[in-house]
C-alpha atoms as a PDB file:
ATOM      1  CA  UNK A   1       0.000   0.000   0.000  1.00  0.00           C
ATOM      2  CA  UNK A   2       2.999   2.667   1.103  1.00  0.00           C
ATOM      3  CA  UNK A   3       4.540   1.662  -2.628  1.00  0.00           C
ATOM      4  CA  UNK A   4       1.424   2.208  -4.602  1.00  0.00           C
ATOM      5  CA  UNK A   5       1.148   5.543  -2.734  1.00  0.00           C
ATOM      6  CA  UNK A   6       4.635   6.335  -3.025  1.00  0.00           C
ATOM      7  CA  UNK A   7       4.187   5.443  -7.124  1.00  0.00           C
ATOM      8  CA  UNK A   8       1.239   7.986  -7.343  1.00  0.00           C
ATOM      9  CA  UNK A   9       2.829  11.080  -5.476  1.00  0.00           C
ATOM     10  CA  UNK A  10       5.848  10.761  -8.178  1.00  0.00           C
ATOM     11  CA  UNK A  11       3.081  10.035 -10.688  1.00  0.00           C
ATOM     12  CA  UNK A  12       1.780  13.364  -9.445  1.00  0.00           C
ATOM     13  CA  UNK A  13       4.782  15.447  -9.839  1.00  0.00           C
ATOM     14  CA  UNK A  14       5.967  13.794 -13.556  1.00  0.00           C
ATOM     15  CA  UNK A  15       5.394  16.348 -16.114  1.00  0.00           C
ATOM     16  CA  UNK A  16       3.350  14.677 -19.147  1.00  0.00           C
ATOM     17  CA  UNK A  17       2.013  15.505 -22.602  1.00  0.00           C
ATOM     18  CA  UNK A  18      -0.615  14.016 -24.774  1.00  0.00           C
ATOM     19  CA  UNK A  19      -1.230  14.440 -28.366  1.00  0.00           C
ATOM     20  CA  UNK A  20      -4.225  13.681 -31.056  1.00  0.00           C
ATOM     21  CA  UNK A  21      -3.338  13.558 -34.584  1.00  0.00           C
ATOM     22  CA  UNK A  22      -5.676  13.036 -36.988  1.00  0.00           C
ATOM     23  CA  UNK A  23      -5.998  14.037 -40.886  1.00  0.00           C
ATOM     24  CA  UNK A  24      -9.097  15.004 -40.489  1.00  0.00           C
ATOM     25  CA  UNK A  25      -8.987  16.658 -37.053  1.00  0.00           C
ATOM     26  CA  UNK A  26     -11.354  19.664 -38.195  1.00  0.00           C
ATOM     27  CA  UNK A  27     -14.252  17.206 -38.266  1.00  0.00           C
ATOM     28  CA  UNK A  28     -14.228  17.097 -34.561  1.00  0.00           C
ATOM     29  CA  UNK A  29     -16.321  19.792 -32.663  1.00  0.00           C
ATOM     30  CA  UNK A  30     -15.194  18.306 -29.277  1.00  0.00           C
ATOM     31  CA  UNK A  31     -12.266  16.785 -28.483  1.00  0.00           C
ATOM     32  CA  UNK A  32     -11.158  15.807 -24.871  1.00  0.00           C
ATOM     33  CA  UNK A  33      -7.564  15.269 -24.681  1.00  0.00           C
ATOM     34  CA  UNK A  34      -6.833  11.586 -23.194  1.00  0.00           C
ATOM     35  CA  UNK A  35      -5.073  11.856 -19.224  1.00  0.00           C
ATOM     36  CA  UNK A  36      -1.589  10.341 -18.672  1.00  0.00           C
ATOM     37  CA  UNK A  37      -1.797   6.804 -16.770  1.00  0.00           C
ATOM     38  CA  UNK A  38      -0.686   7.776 -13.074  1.00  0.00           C
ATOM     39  CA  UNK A  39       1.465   4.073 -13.024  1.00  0.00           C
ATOM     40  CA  UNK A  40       2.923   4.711 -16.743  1.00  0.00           C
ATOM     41  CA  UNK A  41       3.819   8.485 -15.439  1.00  0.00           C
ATOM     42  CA  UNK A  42       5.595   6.436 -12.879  1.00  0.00           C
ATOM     43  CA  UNK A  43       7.513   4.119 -15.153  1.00  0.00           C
ATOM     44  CA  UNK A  44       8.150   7.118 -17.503  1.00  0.00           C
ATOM     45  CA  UNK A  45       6.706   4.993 -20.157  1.00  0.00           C
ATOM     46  CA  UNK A  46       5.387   6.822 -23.604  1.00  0.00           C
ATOM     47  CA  UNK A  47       2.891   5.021 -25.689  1.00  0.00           C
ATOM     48  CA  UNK A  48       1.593   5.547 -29.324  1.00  0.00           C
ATOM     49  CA  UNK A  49      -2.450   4.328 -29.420  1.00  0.00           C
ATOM     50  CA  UNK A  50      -4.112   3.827 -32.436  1.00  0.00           C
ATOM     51  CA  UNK A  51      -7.777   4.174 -32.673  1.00  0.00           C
ATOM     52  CA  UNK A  52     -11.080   3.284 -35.360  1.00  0.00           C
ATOM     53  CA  UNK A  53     -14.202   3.736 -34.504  1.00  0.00           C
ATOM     54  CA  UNK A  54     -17.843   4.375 -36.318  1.00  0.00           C
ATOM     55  CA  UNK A  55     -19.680   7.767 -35.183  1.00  0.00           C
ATOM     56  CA  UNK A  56     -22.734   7.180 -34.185  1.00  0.00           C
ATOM     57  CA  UNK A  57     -26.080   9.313 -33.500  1.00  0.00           C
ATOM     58  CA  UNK A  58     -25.214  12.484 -31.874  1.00  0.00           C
ATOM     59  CA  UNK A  59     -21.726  12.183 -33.770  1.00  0.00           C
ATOM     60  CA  UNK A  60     -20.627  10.027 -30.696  1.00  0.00           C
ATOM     61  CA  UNK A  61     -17.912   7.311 -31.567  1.00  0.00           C
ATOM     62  CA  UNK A  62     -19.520   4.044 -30.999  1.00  0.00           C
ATOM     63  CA  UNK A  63     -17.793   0.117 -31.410  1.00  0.00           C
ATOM     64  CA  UNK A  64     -14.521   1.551 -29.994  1.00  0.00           C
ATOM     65  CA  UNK A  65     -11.127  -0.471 -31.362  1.00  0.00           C
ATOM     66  CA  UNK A  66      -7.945   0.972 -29.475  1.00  0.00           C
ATOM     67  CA  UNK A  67      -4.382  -0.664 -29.531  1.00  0.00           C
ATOM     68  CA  UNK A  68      -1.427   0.755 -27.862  1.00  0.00           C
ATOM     69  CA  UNK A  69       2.402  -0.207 -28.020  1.00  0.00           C
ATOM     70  CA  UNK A  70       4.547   1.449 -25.205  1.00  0.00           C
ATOM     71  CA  UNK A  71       7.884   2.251 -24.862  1.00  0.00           C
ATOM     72  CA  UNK A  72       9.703   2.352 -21.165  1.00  0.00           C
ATOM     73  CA  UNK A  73      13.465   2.833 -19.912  1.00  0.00           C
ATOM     74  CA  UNK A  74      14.780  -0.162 -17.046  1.00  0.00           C
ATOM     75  CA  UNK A  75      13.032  -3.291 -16.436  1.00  0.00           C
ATOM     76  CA  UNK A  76      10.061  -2.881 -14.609  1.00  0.00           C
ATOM     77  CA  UNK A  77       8.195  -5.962 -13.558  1.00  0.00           C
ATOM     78  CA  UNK A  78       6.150  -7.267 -16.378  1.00  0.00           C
ATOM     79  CA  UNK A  79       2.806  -6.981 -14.318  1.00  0.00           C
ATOM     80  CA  UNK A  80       3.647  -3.571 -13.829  1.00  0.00           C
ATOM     81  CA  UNK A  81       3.943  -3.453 -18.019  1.00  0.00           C
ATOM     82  CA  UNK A  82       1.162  -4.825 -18.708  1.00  0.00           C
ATOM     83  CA  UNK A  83      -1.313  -3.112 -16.193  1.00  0.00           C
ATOM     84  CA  UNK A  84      -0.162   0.307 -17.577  1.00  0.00           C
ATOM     85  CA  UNK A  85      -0.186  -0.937 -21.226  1.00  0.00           C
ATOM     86  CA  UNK A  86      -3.960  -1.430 -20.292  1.00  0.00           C
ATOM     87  CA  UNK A  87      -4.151   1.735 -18.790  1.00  0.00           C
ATOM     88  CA  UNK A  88      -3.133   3.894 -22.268  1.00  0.00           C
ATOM     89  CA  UNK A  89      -5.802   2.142 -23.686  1.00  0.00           C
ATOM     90  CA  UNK A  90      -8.539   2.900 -21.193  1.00  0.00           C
ATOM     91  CA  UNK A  91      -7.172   6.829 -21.263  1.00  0.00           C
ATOM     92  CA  UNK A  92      -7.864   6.730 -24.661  1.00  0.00           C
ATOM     93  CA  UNK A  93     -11.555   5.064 -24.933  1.00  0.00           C
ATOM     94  CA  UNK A  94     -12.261   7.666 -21.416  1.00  0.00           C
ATOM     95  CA  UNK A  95     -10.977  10.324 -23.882  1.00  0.00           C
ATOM     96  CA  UNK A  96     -12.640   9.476 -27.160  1.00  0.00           C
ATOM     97  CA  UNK A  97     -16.232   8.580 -26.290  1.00  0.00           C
ATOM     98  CA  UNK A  98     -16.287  12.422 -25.100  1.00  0.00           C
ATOM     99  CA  UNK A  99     -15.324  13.056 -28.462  1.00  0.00           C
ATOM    100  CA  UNK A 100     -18.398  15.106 -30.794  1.00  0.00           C
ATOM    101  CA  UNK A 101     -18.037  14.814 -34.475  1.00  0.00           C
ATOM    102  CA  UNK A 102     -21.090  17.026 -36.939  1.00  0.00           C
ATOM    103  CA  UNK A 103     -24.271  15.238 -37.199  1.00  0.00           C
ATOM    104  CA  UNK A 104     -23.095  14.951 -41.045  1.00  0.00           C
ATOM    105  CA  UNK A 105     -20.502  12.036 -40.300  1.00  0.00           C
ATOM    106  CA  UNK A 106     -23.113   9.386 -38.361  1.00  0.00           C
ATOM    107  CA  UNK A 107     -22.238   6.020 -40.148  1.00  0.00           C
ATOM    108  CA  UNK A 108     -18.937   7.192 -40.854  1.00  0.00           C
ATOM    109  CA  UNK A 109     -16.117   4.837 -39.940  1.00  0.00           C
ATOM    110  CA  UNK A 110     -12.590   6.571 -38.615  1.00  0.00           C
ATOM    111  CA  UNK A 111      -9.319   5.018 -38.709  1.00  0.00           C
ATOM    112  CA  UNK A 112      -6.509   7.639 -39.082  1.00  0.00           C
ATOM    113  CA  UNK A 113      -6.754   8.782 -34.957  1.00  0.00           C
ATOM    114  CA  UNK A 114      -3.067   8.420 -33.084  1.00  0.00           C
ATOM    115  CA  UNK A 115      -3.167   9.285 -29.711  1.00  0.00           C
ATOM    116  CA  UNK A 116       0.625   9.875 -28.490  1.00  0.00           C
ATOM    117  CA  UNK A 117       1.525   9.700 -24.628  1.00  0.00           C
ATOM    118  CA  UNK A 118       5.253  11.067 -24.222  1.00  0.00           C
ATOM    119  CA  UNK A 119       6.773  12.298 -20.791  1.00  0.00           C
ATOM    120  CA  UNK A 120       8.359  15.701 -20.996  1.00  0.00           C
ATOM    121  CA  UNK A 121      11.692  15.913 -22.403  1.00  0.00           C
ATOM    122  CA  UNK A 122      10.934  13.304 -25.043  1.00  0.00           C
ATOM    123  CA  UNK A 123      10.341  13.613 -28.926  1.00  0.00           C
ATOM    124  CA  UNK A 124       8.209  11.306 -31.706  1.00  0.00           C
ATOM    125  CA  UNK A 125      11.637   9.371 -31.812  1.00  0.00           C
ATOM    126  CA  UNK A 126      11.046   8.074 -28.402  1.00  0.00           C
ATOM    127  CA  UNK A 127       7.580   6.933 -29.296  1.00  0.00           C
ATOM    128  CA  UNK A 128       7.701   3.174 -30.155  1.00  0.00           C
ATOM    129  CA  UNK A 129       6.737   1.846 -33.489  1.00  0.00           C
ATOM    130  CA  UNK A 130       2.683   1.905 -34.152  1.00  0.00           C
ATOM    131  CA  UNK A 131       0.770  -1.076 -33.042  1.00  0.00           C
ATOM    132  CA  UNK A 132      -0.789  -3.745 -35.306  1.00  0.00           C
ATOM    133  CA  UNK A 133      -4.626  -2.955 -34.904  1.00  0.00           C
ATOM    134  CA  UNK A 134      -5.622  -6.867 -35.765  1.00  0.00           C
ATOM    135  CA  UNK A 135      -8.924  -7.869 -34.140  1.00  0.00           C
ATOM    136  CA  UNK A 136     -10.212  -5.703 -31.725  1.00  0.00           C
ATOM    137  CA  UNK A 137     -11.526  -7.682 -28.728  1.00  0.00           C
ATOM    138  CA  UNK A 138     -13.844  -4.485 -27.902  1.00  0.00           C
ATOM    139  CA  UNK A 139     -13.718  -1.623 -24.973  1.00  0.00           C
ATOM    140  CA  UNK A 140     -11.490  -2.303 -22.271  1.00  0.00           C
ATOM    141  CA  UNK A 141     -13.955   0.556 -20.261  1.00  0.00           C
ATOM    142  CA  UNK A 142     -17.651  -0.095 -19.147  1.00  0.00           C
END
């Protein structure tokens, strides 16, 4: 318990930046910027998420597909890896189903959204190479 608090007050004082790219990031009338995963702040880990999704009635993205790869300096435990792996991509469902597109793009299908996680300090180069989206086995948020 003292570690996992110890892990979120450093988490706390990490500065972090997150990024959306998208060609077609005019579309969007509201856009919620993802938050930076207090355990991957701790591991100074960056990630590069990839996201498709259709948009829905209200312009709301709807059947969610996110896939993250992740980048991190030392050799944390592999638990640790994983559970913040899984954390990037609950960030970025949290932070795109806020997302509003124009009632004019329901039914459309978007697949060219990267959302970039990189600790201050760091560049694109330090981002690790884009994940392969595959199967998506659905939201990892309810």
């Amino acid at each position: 318990m003292i570690a996992l608090a110890l892990i979120l007050t450093l988490a706390a004082n990490v500065l972090t930046t997150t990024q959306v790219d998208s060609q077609s990031s005019n579309e969007v009338i509201l856009r919620v910027a993802p938050i930076y995963p207090p355990l991957a702040q701790a591991l100074s880990m960056n990630a590069l998420c990839l996201a498709e999704f259709e948009i829905g009635s209200g312009g709301v993205p709807v059947d969610l597909c996110v896939r993250c790869s992740t980048s991190v300096p030392g050799t944390p435990s592999s638990y640790a890896l994983d559970l913040a792996a899984r954390q990037f991509v609950q960030a970025a469902e949290v932070s795109l189903i806020q997302w509003r597109y124009p009632e004019q793009y329901v039914g459309v299908h978007k697949s060219d959204i990267r959302l970039q996680f990189l600790m201050v300090g760091n560049t694109d180069d330090d981002l690790p190479d884009p994940p392969a989206m595959g199967e998506c086995l659905g939201p990892q948020i309810s």
